[in-house]
PDB file of N, CA and C in Angstrom:
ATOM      1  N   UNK A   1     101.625 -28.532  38.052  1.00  0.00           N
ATOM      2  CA  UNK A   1     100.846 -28.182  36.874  1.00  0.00           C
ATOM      3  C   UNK A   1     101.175 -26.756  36.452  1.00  0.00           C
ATOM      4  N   UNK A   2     101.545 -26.628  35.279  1.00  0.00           N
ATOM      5  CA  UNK A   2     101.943 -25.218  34.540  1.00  0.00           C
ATOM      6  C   UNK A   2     100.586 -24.429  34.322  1.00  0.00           C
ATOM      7  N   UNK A   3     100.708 -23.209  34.475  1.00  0.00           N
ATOM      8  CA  UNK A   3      99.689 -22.062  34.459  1.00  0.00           C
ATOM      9  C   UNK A   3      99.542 -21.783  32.559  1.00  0.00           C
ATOM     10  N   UNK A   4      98.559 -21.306  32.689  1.00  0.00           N
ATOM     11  CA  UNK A   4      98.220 -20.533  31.029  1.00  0.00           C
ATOM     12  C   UNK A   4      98.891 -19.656  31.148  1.00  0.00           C
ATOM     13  N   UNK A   5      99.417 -19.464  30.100  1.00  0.00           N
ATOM     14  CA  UNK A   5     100.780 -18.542  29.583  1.00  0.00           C
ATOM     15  C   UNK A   5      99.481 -17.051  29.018  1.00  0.00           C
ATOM     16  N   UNK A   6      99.265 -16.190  29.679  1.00  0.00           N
ATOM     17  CA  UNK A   6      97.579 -15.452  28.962  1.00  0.00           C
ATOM     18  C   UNK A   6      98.358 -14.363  27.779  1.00  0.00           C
ATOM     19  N   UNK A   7      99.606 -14.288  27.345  1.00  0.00           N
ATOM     20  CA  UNK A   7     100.056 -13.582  26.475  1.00  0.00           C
ATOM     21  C   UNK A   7      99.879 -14.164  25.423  1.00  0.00           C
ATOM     22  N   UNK A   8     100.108 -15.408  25.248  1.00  0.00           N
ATOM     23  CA  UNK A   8     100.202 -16.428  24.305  1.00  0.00           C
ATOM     24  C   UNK A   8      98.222 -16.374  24.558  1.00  0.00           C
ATOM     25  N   UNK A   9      97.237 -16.510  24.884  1.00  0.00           N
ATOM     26  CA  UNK A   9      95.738 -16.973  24.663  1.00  0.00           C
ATOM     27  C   UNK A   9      95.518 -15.587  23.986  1.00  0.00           C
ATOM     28  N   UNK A  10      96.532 -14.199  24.051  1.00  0.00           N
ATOM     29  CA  UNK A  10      96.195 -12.748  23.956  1.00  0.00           C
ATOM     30  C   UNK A  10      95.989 -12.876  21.929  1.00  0.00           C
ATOM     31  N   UNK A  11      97.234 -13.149  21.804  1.00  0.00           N
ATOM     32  CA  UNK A  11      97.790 -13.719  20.519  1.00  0.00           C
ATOM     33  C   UNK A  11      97.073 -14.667  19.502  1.00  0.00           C
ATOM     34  N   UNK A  12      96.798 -15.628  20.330  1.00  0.00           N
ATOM     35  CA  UNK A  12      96.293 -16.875  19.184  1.00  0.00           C
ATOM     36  C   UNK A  12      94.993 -17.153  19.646  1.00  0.00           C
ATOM     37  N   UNK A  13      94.043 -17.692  18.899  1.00  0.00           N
ATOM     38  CA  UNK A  13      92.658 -18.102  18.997  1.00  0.00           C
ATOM     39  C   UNK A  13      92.814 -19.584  18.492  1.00  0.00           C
ATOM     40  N   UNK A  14      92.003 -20.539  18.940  1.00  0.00           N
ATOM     41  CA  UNK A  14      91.508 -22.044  18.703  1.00  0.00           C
ATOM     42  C   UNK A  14      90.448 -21.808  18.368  1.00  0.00           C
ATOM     43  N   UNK A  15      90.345 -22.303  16.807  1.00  0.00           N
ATOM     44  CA  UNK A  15      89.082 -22.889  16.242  1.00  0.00           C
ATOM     45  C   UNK A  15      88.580 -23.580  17.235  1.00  0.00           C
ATOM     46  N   UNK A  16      87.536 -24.369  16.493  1.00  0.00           N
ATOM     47  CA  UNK A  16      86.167 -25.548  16.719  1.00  0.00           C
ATOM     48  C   UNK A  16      87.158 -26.642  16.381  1.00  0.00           C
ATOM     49  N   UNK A  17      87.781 -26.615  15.384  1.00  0.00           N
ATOM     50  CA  UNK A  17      88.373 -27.907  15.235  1.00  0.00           C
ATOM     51  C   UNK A  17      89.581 -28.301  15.710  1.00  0.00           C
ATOM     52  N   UNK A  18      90.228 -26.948  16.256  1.00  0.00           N
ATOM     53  CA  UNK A  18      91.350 -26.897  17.084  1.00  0.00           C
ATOM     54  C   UNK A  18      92.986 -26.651  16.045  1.00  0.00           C
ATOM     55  N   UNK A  19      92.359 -26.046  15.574  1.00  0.00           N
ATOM     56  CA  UNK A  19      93.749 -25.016  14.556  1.00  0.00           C
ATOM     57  C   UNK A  19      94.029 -23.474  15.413  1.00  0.00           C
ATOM     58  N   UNK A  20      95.149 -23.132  15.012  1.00  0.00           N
ATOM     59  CA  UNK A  20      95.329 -22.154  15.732  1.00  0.00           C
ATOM     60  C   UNK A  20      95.435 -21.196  14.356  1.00  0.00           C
ATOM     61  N   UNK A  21      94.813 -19.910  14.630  1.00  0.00           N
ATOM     62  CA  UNK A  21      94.511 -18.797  14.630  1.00  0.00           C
ATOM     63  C   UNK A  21      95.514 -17.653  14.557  1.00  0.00           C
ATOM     64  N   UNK A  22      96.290 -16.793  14.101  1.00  0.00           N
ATOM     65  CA  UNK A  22      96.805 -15.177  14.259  1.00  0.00           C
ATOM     66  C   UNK A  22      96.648 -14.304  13.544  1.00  0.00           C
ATOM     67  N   UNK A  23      97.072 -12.861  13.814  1.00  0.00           N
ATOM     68  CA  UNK A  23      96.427 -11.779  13.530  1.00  0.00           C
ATOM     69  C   UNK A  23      97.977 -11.775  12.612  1.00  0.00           C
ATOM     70  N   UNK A  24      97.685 -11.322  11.714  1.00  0.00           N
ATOM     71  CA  UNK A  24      99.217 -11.187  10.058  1.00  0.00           C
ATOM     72  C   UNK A  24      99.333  -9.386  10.854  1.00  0.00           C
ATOM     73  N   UNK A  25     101.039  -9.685  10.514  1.00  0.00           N
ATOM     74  CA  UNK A  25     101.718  -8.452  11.247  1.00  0.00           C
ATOM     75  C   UNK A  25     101.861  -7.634  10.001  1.00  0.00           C
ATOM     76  N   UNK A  26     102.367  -6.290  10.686  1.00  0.00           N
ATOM     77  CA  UNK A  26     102.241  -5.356   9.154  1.00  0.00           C
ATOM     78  C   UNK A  26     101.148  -4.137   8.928  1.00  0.00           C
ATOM     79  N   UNK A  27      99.866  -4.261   9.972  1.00  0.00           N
ATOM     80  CA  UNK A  27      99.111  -3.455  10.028  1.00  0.00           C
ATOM     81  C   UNK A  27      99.442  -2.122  10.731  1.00  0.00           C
ATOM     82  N   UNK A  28     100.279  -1.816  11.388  1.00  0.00           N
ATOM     83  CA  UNK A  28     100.134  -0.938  12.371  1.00  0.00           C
ATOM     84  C   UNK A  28     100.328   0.222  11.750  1.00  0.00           C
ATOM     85  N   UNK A  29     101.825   0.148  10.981  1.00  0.00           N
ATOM     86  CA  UNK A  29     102.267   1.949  10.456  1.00  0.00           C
ATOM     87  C   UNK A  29     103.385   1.670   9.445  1.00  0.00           C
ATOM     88  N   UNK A  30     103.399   2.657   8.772  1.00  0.00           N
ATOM     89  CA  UNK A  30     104.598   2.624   7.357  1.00  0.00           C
ATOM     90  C   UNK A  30     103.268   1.747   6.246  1.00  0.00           C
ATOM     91  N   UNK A  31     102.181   2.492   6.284  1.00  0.00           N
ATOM     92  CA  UNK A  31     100.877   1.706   5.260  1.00  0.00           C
ATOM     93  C   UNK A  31     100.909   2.412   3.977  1.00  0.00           C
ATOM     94  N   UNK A  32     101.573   3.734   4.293  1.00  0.00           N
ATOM     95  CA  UNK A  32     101.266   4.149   3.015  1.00  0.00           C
ATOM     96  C   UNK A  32     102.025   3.640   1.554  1.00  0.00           C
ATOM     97  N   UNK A  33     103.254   3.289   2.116  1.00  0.00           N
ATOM     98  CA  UNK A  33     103.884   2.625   0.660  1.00  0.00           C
ATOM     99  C   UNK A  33     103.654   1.100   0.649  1.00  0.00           C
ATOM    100  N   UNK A  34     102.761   0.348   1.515  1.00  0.00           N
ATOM    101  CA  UNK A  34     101.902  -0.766   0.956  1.00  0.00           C
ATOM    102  C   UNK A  34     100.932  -0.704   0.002  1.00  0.00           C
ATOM    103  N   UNK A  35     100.863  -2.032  -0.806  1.00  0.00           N
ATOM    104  CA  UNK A  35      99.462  -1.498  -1.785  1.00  0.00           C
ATOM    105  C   UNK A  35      98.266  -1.932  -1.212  1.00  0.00           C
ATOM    106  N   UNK A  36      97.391  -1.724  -1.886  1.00  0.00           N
ATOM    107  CA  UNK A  36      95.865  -2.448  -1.008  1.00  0.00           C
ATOM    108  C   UNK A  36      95.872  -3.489  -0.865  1.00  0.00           C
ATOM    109  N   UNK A  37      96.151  -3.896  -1.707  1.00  0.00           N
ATOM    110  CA  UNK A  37      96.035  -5.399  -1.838  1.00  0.00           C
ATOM    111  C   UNK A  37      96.946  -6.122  -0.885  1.00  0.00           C
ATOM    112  N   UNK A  38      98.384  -5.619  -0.289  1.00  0.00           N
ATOM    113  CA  UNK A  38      98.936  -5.884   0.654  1.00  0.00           C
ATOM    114  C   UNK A  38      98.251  -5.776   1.968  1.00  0.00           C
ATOM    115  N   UNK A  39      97.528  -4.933   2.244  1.00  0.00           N
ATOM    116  CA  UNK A  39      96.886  -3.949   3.344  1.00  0.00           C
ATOM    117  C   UNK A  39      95.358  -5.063   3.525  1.00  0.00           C
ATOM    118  N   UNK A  40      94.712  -5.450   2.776  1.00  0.00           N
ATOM    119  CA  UNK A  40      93.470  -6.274   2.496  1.00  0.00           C
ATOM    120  C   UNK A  40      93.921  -7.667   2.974  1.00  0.00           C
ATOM    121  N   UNK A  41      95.173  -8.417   2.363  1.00  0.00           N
ATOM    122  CA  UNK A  41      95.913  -9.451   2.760  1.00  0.00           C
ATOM    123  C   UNK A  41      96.210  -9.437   4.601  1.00  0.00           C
ATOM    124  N   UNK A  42      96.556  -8.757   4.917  1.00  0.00           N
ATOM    125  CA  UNK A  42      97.030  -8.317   6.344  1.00  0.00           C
ATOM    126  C   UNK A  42      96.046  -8.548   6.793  1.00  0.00           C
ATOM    127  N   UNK A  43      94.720  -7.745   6.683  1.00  0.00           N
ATOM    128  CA  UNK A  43      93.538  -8.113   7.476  1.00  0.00           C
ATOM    129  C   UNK A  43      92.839  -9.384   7.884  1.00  0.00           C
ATOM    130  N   UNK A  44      92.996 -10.133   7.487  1.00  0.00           N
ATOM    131  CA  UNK A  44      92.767 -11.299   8.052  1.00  0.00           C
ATOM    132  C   UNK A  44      93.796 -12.428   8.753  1.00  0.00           C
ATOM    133  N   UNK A  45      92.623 -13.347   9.428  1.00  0.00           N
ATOM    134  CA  UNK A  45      93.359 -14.177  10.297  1.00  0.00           C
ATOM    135  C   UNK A  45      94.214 -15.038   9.488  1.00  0.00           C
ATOM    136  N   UNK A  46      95.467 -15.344   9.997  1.00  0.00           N
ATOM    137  CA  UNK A  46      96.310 -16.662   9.155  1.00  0.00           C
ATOM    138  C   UNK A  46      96.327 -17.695  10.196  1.00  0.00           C
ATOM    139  N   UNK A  47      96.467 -18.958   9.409  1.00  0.00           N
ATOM    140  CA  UNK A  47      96.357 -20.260  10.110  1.00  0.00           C
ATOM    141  C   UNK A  47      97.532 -20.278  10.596  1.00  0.00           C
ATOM    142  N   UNK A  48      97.793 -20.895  11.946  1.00  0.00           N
ATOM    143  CA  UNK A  48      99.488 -20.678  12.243  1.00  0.00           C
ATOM    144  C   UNK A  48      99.990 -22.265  11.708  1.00  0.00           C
ATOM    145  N   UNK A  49     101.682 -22.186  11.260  1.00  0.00           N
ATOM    146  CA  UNK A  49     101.703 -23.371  10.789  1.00  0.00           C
ATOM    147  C   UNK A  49     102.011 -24.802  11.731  1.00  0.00           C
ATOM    148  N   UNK A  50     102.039 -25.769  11.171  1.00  0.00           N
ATOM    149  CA  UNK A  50     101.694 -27.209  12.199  1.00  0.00           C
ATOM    150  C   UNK A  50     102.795 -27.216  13.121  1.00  0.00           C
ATOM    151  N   UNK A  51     104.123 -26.914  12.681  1.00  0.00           N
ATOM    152  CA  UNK A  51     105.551 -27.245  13.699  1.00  0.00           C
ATOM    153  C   UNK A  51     105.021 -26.176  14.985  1.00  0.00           C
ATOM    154  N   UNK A  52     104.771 -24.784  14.813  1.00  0.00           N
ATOM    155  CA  UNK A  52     104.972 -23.787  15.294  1.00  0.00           C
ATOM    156  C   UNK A  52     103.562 -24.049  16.751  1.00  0.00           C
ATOM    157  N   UNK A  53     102.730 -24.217  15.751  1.00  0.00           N
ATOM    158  CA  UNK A  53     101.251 -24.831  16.511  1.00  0.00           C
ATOM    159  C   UNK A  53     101.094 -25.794  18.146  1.00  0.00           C
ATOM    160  N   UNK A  54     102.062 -26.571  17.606  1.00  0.00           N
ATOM    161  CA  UNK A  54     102.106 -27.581  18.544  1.00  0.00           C
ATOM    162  C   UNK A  54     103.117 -26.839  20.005  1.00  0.00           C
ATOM    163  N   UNK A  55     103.926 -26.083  19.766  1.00  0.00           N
ATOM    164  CA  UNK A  55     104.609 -25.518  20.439  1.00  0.00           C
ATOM    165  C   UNK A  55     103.989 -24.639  21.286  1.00  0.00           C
ATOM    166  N   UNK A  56     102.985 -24.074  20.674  1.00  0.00           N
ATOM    167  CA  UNK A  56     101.993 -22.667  21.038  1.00  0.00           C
ATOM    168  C   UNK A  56     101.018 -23.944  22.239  1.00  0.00           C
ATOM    169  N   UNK A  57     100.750 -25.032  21.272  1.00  0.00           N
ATOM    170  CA  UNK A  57      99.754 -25.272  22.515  1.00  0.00           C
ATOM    171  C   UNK A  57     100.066 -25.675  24.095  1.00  0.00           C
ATOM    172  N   UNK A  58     101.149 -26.184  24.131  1.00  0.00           N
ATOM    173  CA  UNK A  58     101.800 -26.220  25.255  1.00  0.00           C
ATOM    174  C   UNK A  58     101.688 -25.259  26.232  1.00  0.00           C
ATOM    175  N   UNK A  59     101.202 -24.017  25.713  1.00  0.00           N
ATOM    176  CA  UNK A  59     101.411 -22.983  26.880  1.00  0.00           C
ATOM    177  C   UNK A  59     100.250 -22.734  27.211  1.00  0.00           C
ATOM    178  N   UNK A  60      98.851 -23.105  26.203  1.00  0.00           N
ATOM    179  CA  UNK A  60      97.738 -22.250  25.743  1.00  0.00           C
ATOM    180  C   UNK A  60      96.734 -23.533  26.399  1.00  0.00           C
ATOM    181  N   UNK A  61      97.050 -24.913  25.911  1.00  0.00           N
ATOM    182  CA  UNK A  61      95.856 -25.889  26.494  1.00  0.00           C
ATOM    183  C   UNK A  61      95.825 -26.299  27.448  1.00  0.00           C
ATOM    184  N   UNK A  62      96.669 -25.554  28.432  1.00  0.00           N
ATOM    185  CA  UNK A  62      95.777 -25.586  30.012  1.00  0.00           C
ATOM    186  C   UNK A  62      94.396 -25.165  30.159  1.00  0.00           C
ATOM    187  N   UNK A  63      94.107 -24.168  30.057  1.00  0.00           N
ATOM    188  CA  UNK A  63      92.939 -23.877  30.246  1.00  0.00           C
ATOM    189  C   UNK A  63      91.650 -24.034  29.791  1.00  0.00           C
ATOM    190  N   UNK A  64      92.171 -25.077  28.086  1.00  0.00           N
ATOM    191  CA  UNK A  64      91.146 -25.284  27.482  1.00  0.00           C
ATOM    192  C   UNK A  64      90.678 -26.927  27.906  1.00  0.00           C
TER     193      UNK A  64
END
């Protein structure tokens, strides 16, 4: 039996309904020649997409 991968649980969150969850890259530094509206976009969670998803859970739904 394969272990939880905890870099990958660090990364992504599971809904209630079991979608996966990430944090949009881009926040850290070099903000000032973003516009707000780029910077506002960033802040929230993005849905990860379905191919990529299924791959992620492999490492992640052990433990769930």
């Amino acid at each position: 039996m394969q272990k939880t991968n905890k870099a990958m649980m660090k990364r992504f969150k599971v809904t209630a309904r079991g979608t996966l969850m990430h944090r949009s890259p881009g926040t850290r530094h070099l903000l000032r020649h973003k516009t707000a509206r780029q910077k506002h976009a960033a802040n929230k969670d993005k849905i990860l997409a379905a191919g990529m998803s299924a791959r992620v859970m492999k490492f992640i739904a052990v433990g769930l």
